[in-house]
PDB file of N, CA and C in Angstrom:
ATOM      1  N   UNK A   1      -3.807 -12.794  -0.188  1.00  0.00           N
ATOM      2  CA  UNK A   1      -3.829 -12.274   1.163  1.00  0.00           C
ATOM      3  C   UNK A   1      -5.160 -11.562   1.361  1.00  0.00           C
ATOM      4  N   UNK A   2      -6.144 -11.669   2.291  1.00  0.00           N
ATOM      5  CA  UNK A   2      -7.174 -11.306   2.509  1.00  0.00           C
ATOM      6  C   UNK A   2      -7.267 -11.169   4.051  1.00  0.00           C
ATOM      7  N   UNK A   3      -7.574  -9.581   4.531  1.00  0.00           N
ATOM      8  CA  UNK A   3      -7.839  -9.551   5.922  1.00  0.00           C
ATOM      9  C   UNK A   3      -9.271  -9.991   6.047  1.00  0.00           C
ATOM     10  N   UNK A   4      -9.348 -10.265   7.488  1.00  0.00           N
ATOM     11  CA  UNK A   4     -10.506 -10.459   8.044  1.00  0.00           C
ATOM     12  C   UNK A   4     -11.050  -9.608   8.781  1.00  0.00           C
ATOM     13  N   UNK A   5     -10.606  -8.731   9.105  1.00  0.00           N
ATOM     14  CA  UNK A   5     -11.063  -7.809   9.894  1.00  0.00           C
ATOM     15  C   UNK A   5     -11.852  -6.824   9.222  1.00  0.00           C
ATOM     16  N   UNK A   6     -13.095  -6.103   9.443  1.00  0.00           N
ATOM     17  CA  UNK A   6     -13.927  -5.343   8.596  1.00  0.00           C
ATOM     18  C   UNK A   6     -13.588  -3.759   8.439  1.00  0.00           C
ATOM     19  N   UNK A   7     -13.511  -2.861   7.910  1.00  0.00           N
ATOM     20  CA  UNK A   7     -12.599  -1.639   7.966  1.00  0.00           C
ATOM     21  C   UNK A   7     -13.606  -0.582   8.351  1.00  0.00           C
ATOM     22  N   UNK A   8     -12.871   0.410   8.978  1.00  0.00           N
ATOM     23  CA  UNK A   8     -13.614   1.432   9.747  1.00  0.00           C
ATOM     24  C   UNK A   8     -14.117   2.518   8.825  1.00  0.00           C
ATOM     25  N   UNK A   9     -13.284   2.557   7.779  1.00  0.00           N
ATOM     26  CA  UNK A   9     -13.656   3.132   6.608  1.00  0.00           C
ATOM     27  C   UNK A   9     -13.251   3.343   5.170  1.00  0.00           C
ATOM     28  N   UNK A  10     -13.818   3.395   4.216  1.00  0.00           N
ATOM     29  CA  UNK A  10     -13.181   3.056   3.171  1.00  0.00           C
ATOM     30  C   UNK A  10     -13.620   4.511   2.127  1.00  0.00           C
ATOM     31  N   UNK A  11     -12.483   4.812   1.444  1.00  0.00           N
ATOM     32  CA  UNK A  11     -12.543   6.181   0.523  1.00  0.00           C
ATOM     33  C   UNK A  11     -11.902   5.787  -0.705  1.00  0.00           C
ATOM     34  N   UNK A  12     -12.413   6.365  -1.611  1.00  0.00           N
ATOM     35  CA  UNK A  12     -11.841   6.483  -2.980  1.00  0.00           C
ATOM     36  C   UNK A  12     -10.581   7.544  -3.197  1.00  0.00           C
ATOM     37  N   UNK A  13      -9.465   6.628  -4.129  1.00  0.00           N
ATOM     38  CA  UNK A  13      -8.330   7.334  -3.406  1.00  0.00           C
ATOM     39  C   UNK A  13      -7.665   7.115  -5.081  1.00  0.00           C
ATOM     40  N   UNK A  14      -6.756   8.186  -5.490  1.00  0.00           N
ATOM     41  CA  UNK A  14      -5.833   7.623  -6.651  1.00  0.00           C
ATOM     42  C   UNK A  14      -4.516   8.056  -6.190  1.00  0.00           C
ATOM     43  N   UNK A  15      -3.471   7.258  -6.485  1.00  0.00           N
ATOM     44  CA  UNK A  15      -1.956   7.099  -6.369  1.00  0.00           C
ATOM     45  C   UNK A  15      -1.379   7.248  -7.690  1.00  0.00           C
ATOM     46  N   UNK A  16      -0.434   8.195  -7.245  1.00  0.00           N
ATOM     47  CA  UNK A  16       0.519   8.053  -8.494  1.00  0.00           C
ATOM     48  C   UNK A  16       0.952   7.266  -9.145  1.00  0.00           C
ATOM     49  N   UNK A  17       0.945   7.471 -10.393  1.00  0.00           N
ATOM     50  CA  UNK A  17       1.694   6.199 -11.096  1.00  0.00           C
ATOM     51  C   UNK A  17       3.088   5.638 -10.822  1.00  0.00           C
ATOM     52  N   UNK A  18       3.835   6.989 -10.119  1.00  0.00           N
ATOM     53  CA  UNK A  18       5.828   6.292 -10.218  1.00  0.00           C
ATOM     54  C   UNK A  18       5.095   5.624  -8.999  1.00  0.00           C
ATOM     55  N   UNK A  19       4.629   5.532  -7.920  1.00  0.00           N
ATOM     56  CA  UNK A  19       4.800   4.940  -6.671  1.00  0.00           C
ATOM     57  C   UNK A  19       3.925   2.971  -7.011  1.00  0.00           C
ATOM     58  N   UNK A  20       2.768   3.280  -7.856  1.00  0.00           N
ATOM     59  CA  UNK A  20       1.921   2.119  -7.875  1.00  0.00           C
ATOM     60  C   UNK A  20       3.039   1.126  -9.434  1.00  0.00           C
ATOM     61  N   UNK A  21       3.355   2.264 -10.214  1.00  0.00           N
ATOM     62  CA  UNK A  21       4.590   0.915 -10.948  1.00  0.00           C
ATOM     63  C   UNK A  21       5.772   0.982  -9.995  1.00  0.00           C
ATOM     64  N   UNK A  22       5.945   1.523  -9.501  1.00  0.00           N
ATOM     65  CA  UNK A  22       7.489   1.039  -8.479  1.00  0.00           C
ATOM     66  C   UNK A  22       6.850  -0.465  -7.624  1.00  0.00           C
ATOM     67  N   UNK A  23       5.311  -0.458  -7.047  1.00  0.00           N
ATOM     68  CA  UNK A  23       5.270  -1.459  -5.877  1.00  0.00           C
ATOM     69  C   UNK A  23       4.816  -2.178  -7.313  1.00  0.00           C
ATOM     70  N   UNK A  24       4.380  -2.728  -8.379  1.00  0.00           N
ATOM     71  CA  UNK A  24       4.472  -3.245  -9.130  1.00  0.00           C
ATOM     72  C   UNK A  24       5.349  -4.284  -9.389  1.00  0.00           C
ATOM     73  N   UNK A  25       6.433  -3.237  -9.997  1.00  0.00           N
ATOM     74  CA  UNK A  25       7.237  -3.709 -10.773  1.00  0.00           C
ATOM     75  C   UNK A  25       8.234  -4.530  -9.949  1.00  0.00           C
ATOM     76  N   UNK A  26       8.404  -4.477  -8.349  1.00  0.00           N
ATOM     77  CA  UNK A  26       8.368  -4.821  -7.239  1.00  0.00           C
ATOM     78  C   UNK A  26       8.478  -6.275  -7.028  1.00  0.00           C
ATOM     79  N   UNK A  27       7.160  -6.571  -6.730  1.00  0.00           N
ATOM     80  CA  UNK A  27       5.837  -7.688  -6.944  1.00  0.00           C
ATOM     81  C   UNK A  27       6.954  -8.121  -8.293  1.00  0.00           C
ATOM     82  N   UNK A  28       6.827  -8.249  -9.078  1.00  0.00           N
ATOM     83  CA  UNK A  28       7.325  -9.002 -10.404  1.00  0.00           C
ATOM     84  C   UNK A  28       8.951  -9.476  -9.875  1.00  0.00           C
ATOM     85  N   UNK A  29       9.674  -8.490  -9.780  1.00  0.00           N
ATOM     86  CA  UNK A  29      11.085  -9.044  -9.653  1.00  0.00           C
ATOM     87  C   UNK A  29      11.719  -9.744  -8.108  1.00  0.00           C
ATOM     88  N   UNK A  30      10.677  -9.391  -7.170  1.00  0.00           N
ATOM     89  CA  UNK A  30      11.388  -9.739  -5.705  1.00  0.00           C
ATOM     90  C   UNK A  30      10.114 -10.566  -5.357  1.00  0.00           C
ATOM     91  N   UNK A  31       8.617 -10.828  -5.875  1.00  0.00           N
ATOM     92  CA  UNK A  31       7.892 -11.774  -5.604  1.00  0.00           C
ATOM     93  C   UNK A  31       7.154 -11.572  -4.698  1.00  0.00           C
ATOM     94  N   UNK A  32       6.169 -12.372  -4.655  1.00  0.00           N
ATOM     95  CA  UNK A  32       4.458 -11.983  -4.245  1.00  0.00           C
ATOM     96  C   UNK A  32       4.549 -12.814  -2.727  1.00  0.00           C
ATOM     97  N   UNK A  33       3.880 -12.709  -1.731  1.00  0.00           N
ATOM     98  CA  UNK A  33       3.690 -11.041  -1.050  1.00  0.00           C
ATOM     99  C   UNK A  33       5.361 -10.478  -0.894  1.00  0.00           C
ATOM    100  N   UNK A  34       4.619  -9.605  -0.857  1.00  0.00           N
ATOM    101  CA  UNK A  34       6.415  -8.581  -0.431  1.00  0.00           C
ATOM    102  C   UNK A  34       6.065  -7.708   0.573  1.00  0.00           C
ATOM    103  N   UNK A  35       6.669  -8.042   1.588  1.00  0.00           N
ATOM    104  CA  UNK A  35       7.035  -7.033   2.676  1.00  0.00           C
ATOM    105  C   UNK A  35       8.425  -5.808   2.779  1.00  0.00           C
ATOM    106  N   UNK A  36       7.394  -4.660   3.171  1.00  0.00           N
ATOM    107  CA  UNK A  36       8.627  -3.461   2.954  1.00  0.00           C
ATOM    108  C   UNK A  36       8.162  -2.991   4.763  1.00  0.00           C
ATOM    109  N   UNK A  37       9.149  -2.459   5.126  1.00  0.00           N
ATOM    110  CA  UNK A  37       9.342  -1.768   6.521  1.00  0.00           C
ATOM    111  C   UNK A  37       9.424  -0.292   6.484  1.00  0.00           C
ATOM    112  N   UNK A  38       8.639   0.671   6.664  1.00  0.00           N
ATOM    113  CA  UNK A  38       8.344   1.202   6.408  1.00  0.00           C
ATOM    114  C   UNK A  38       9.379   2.455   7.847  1.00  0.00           C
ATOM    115  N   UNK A  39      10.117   3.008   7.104  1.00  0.00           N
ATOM    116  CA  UNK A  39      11.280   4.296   7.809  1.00  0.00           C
ATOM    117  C   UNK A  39      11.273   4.838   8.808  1.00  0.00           C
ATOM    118  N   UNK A  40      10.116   5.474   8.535  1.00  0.00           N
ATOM    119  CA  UNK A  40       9.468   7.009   8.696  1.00  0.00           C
ATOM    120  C   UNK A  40       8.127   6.749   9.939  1.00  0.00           C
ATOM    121  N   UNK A  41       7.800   5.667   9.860  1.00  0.00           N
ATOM    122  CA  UNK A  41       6.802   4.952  10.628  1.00  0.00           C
ATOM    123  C   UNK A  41       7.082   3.750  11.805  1.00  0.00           C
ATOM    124  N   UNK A  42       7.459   4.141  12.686  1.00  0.00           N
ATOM    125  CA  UNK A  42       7.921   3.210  13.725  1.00  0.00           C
ATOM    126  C   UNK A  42       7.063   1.813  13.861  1.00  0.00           C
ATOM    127  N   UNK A  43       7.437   0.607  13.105  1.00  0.00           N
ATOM    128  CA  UNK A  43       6.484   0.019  13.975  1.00  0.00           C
ATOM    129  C   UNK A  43       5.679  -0.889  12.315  1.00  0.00           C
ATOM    130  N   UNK A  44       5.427   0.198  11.466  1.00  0.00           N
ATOM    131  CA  UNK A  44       4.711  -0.501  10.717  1.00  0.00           C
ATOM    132  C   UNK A  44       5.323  -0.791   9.350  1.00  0.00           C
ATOM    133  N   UNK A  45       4.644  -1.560   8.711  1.00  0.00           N
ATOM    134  CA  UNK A  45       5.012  -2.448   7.414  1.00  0.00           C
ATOM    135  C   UNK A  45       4.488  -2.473   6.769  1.00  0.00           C
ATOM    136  N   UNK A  46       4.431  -2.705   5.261  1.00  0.00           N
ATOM    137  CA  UNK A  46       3.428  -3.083   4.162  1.00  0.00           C
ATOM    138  C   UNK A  46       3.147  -4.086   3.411  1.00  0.00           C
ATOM    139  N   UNK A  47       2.476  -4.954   3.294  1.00  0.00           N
ATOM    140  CA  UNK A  47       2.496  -6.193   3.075  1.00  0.00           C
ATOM    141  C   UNK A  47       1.886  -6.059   1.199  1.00  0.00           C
ATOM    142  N   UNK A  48       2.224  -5.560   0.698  1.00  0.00           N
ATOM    143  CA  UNK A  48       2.145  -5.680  -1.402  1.00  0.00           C
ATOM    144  C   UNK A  48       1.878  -7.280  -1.442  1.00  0.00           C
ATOM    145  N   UNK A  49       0.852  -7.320  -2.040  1.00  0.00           N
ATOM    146  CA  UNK A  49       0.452  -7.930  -2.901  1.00  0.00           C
ATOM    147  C   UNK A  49      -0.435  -7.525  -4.273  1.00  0.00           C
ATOM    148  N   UNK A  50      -0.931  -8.542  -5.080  1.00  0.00           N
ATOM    149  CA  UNK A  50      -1.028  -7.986  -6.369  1.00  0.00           C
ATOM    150  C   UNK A  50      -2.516  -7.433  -6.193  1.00  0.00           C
ATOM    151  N   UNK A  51      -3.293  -7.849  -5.465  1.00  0.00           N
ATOM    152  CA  UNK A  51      -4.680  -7.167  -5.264  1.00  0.00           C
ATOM    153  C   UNK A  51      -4.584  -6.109  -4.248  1.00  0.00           C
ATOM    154  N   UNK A  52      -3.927  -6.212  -2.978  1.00  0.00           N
ATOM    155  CA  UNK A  52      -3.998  -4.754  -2.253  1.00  0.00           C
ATOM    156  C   UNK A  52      -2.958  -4.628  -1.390  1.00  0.00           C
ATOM    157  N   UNK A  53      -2.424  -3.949  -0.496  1.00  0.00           N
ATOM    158  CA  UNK A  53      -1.125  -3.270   0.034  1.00  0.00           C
ATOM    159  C   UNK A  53      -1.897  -2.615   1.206  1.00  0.00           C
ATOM    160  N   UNK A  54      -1.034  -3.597   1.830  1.00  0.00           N
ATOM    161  CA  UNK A  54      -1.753  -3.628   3.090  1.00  0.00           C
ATOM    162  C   UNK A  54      -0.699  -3.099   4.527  1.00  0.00           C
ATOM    163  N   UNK A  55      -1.277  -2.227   4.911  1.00  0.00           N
ATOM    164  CA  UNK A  55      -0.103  -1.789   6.195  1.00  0.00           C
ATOM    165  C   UNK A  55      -0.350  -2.378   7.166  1.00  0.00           C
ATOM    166  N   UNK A  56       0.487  -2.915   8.034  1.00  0.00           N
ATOM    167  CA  UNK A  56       0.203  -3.484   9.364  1.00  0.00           C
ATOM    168  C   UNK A  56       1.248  -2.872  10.172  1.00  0.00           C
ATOM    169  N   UNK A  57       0.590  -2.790  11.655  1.00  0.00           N
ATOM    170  CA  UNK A  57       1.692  -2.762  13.020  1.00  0.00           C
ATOM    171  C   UNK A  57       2.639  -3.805  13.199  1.00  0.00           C
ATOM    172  N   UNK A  58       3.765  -3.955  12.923  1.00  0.00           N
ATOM    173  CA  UNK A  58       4.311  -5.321  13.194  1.00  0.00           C
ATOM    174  C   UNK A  58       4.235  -5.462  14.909  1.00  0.00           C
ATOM    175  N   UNK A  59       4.225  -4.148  15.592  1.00  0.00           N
ATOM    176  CA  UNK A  59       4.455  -4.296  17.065  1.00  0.00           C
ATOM    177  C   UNK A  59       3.372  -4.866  17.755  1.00  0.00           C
ATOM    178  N   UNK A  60       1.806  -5.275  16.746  1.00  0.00           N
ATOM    179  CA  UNK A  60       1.131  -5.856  17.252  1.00  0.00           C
ATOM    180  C   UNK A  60       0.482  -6.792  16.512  1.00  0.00           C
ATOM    181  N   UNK A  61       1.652  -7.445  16.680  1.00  0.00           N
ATOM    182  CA  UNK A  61       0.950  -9.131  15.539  1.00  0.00           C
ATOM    183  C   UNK A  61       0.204  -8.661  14.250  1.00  0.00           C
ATOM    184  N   UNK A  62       0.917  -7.477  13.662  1.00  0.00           N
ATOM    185  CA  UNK A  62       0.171  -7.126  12.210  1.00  0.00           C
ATOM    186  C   UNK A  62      -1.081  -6.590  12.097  1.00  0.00           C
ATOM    187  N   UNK A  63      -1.031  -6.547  13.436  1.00  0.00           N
ATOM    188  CA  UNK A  63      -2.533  -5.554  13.453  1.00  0.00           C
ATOM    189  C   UNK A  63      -2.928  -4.501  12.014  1.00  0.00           C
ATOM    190  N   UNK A  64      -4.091  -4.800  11.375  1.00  0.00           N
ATOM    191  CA  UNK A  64      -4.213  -4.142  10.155  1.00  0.00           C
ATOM    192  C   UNK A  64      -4.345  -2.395  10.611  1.00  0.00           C
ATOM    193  N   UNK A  65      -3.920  -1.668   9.592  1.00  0.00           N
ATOM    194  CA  UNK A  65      -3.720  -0.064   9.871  1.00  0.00           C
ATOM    195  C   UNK A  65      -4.326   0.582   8.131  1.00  0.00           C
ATOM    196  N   UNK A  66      -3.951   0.182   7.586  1.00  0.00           N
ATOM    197  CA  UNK A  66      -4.845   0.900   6.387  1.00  0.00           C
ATOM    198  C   UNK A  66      -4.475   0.000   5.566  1.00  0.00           C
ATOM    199  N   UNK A  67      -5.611  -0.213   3.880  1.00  0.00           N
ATOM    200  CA  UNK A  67      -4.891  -0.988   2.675  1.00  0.00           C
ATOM    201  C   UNK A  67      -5.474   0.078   1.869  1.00  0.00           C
ATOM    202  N   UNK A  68      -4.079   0.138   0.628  1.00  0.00           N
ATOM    203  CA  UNK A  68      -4.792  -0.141  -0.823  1.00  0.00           C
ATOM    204  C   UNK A  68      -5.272  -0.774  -1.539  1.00  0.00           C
ATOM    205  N   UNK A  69      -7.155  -0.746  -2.015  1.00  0.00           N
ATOM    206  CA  UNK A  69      -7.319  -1.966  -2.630  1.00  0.00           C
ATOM    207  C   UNK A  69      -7.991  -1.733  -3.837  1.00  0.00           C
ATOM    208  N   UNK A  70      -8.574  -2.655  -4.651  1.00  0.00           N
ATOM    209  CA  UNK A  70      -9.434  -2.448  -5.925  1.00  0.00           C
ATOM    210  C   UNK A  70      -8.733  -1.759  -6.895  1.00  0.00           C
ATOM    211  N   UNK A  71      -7.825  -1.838  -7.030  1.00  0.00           N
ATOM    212  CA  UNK A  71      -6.906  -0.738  -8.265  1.00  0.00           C
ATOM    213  C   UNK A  71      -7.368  -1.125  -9.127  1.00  0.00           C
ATOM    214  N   UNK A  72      -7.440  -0.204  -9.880  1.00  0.00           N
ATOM    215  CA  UNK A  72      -8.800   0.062 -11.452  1.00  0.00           C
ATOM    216  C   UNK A  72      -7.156  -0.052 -12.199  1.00  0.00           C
ATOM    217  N   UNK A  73      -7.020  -1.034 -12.563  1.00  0.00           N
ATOM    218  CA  UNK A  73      -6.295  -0.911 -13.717  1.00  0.00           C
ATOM    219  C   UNK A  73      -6.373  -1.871 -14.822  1.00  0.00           C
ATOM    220  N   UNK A  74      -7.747  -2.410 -14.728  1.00  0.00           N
ATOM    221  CA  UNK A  74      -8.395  -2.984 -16.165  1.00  0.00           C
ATOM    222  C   UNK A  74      -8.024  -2.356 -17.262  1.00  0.00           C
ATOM    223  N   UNK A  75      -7.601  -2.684 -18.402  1.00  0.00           N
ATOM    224  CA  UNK A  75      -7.734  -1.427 -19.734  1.00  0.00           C
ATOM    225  C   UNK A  75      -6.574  -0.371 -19.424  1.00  0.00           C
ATOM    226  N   UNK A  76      -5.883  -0.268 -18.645  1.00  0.00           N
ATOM    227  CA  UNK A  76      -5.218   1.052 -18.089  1.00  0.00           C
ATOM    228  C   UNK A  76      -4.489   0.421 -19.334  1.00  0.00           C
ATOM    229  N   UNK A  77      -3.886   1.745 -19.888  1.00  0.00           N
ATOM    230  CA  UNK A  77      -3.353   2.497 -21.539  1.00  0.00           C
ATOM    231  C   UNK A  77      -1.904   3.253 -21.174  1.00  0.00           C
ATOM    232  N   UNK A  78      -2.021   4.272 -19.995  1.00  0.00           N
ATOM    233  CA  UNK A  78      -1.429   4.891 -19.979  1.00  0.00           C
ATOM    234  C   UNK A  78      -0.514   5.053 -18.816  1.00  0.00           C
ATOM    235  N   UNK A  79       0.807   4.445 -18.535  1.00  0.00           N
ATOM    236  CA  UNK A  79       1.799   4.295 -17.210  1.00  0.00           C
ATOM    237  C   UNK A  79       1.838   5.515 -16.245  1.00  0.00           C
ATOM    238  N   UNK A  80       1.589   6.884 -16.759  1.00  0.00           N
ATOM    239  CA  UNK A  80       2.106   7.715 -16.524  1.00  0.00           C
ATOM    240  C   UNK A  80       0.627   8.411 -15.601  1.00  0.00           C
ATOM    241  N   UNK A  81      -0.529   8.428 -15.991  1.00  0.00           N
ATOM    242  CA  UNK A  81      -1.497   8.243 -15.630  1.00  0.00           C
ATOM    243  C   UNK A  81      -1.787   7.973 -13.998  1.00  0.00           C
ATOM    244  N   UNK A  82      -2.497   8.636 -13.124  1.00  0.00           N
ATOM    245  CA  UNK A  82      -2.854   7.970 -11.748  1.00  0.00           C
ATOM    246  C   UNK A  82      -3.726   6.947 -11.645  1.00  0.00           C
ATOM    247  N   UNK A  83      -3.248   5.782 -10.921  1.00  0.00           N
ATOM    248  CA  UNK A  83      -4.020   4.551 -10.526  1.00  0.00           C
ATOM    249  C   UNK A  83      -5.111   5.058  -9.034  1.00  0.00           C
ATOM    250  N   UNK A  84      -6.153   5.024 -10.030  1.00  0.00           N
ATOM    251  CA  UNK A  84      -7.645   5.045  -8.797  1.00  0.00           C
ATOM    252  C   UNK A  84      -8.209   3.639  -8.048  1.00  0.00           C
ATOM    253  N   UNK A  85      -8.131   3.615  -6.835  1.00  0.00           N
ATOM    254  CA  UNK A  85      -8.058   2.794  -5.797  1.00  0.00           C
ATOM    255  C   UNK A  85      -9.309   2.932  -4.912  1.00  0.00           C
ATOM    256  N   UNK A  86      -9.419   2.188  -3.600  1.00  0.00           N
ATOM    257  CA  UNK A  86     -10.011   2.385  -2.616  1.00  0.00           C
ATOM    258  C   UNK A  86      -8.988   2.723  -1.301  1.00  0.00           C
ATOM    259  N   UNK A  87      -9.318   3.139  -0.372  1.00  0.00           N
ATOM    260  CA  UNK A  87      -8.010   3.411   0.703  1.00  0.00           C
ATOM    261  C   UNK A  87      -9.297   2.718   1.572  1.00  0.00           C
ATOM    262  N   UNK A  88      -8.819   1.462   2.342  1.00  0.00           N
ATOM    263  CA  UNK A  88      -9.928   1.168   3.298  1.00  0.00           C
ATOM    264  C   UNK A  88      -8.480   1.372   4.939  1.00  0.00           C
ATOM    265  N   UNK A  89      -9.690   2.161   5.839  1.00  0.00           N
ATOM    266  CA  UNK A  89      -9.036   2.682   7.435  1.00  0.00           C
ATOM    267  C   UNK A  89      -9.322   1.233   8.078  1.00  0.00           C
ATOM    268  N   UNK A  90      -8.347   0.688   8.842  1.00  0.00           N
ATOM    269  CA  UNK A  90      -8.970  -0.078   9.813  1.00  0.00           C
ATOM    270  C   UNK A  90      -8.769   0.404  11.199  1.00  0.00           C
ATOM    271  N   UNK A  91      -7.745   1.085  11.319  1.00  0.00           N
ATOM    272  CA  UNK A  91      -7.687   1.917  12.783  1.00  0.00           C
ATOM    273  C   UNK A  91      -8.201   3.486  12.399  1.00  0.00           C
ATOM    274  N   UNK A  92      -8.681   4.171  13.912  1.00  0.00           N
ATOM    275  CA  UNK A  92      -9.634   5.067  13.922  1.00  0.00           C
ATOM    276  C   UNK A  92      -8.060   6.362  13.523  1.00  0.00           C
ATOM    277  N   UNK A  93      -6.964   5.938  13.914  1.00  0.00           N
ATOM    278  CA  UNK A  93      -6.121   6.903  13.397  1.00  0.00           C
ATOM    279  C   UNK A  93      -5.560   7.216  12.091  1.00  0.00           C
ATOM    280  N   UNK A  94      -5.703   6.064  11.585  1.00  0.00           N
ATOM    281  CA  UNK A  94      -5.144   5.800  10.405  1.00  0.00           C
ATOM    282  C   UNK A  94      -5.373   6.963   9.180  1.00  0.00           C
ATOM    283  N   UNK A  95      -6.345   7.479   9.547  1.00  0.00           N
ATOM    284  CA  UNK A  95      -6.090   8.922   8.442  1.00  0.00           C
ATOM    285  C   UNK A  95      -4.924   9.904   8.678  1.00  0.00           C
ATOM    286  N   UNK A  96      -4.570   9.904   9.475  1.00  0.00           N
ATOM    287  CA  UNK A  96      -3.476  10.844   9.806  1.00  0.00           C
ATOM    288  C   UNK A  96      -2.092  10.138   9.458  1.00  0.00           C
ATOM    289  N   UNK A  97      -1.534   8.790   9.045  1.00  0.00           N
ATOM    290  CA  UNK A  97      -0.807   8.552   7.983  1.00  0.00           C
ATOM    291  C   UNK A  97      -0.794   8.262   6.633  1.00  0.00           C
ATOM    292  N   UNK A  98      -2.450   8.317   6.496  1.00  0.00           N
ATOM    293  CA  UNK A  98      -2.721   7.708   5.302  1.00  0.00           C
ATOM    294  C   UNK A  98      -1.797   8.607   3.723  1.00  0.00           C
ATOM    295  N   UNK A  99      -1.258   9.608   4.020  1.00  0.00           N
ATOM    296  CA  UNK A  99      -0.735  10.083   2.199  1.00  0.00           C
ATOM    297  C   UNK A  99       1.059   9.890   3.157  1.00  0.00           C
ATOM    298  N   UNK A 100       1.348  10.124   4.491  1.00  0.00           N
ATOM    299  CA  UNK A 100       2.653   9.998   4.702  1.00  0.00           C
ATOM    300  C   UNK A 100       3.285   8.738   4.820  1.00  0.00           C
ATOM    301  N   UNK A 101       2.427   7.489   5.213  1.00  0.00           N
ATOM    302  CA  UNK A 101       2.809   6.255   4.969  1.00  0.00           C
ATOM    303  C   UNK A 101       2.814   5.681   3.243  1.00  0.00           C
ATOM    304  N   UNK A 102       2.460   6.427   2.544  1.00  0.00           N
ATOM    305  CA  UNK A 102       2.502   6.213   1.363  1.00  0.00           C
ATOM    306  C   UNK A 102       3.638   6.342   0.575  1.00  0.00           C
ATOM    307  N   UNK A 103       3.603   7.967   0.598  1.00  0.00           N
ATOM    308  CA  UNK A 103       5.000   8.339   0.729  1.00  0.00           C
ATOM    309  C   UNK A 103       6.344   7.499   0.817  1.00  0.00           C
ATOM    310  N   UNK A 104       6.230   7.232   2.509  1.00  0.00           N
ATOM    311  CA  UNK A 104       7.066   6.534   2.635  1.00  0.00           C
ATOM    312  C   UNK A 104       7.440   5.480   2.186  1.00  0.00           C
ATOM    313  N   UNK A 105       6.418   4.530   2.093  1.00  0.00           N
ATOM    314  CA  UNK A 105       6.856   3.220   1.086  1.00  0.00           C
ATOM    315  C   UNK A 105       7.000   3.580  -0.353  1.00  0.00           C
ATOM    316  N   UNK A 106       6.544   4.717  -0.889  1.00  0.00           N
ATOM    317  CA  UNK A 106       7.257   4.975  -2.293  1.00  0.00           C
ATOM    318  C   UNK A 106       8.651   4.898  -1.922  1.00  0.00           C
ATOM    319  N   UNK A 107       9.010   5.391  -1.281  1.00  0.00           N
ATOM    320  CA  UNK A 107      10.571   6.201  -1.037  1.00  0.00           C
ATOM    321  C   UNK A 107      11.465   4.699  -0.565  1.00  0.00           C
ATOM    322  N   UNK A 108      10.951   3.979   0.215  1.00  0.00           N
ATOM    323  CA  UNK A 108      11.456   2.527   1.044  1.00  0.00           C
ATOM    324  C   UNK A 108      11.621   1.206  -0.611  1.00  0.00           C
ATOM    325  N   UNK A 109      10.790   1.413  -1.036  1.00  0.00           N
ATOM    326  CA  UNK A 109      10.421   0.949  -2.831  1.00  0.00           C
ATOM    327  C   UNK A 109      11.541   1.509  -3.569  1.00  0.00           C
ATOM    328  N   UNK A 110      11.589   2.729  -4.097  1.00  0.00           N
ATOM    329  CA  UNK A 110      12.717   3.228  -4.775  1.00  0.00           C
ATOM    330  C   UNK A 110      13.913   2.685  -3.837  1.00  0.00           C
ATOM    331  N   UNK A 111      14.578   2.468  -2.685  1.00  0.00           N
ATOM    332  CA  UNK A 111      15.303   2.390  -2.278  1.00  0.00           C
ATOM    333  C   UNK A 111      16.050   0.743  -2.476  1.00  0.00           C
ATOM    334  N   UNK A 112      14.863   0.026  -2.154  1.00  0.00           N
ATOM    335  CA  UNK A 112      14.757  -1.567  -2.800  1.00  0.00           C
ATOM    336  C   UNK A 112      14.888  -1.838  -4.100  1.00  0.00           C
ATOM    337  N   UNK A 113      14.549  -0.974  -4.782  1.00  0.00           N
ATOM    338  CA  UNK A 113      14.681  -1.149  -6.608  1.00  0.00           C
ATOM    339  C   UNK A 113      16.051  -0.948  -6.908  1.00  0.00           C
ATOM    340  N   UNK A 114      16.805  -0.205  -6.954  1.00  0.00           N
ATOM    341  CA  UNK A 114      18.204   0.422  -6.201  1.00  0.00           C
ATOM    342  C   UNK A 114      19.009  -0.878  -6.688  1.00  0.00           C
TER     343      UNK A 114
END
């Protein structure tokens, strides 16, 4: 899965480990891409795949809203450990869900693992 659209901004970002092995371990048992609907967030979704996790508006044809991408987990040793990422913005709001939409799909994830 690869957007096309170019991002408004992109930051170096690390995620916890329970949330990045939950969308993981995810990906392995329910299969690549995986879409989760996200609670807490009217409207938007996350599209997991194994390179980046990608939020979209479903209310507007998936309009892209933020991804996780580049996860450094070459060599990674240690589960417990935070996975360091990129957070790329594609909407100018998108910082203002960026750690609560996260959140939330941890929480929407645990709920699916279930």
């Amino acid at each position: 899965m690869e957007t096309l659209t170019l991002p408004w901004r992109v930051f170096p970002k690390t995620m916890e480990s329970a949330c990045y092995n939950r969308g993981r371990l995810a990906l392995l048992r329910l299969g690549c891409p995986l879409r989760v609907t996200l609670q807490q967030h009217r409207g938007l979704e996350v599209i997991l795949d194994k390179a980046m996790w990608l939020c979209v508006d479903s209310n507007t044809d998936d309009q892209p809203i933020l991804a996780w991408r580049e996860f450094q987990i070459r060599g990674r040793h240690s589960l417990h450990l935070p996975v360091s990422c990129e957070l790329w913005l594609y909407h100018s709001c998108a910082g203002l869900i960026m750690g609560s939409a996260l959140d939330d799909l941890d929480q929407a994830l645990e709920g699916i693992m279930r």
